[in-house]
Protein backbone atom coordinates (compact mmCIF):
# COMPACT_ATOMS: atom_id res chain seq x y z
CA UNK A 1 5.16 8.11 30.72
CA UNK A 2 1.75 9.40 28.68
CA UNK A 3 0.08 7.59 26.59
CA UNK A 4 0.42 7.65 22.37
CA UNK A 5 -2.34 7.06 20.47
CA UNK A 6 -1.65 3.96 18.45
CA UNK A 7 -2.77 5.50 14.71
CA UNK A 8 -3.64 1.97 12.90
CA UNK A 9 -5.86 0.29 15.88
CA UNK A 10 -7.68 4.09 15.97
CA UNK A 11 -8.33 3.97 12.44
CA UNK A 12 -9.90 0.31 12.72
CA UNK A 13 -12.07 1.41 15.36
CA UNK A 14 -13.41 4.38 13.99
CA UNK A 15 -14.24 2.62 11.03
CA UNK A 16 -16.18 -0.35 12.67
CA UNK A 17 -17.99 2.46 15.00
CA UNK A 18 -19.32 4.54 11.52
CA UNK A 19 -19.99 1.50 9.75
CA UNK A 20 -21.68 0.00 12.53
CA UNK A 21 -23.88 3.00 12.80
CA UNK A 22 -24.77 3.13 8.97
CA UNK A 23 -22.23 6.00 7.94
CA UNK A 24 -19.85 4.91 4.70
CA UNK A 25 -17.74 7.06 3.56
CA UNK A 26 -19.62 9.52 1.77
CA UNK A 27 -21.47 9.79 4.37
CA UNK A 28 -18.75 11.18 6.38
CA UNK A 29 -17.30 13.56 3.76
CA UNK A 30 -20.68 15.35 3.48
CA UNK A 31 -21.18 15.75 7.40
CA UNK A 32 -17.08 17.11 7.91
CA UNK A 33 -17.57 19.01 4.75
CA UNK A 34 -14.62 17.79 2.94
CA UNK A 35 -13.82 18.33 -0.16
CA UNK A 36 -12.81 14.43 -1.23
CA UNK A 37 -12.68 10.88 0.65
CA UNK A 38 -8.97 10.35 0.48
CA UNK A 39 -8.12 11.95 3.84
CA UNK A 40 -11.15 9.20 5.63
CA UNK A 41 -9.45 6.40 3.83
CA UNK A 42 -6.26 7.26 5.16
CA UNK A 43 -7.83 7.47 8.74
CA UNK A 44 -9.55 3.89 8.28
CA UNK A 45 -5.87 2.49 7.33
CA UNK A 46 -4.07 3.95 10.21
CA UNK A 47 -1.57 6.04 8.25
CA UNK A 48 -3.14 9.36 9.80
CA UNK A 49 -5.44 11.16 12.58
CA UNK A 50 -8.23 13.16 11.90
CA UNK A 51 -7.56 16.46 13.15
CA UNK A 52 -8.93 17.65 16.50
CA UNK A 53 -12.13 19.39 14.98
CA UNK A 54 -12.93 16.45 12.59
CA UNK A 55 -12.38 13.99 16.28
CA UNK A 56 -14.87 15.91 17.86
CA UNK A 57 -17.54 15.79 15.03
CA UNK A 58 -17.12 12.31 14.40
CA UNK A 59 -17.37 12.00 18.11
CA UNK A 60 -21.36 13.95 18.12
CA UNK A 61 -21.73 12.14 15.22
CA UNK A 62 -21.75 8.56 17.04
CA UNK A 63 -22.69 10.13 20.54
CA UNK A 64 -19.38 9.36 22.03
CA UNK A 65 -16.51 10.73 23.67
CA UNK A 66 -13.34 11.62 21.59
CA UNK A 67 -11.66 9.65 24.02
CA UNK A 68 -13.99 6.63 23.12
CA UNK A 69 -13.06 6.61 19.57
CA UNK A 70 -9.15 6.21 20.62
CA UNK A 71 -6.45 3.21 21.14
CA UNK A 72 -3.55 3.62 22.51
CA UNK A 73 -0.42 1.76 21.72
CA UNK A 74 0.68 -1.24 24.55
């Protein structure tokens, strides 16, 4: 069986890994170049993923691994 990414505990983590590091969130919508915060809210509450190129700049941004920033579901 593979693994699935559990979305909400991701979210959470990401969040307490930014925050920790002195990012808020417009902060974060400057560096991915997004045009609004809505999409990083949604993240932080576990009702979506960042895409794959938006996971890999978050992940230079904190000097981590994608794989780092991920939970997976029990």
């Amino acid at each position: 069986m593979y693994r699935v990414i559990d979305q909400k505990k991701t979210g959470e983590k990401m969040k307490k890994m930014l925050l920790g590091k002195g990012y808020d969130v417009k902060a974060l919508q400057k560096y991915l170049n997004l045009s609004g915060t809505q999409s990083i809210y949604r993240w932080f509450q576990g009702k979506m993923l960042p895409s794959i190129d938006n996971l890999l700049a978050i992940s230079d941004l904190l000097g981590v691994g994608i794989e780092d920033l991920l939970e997976y579901k029990d």
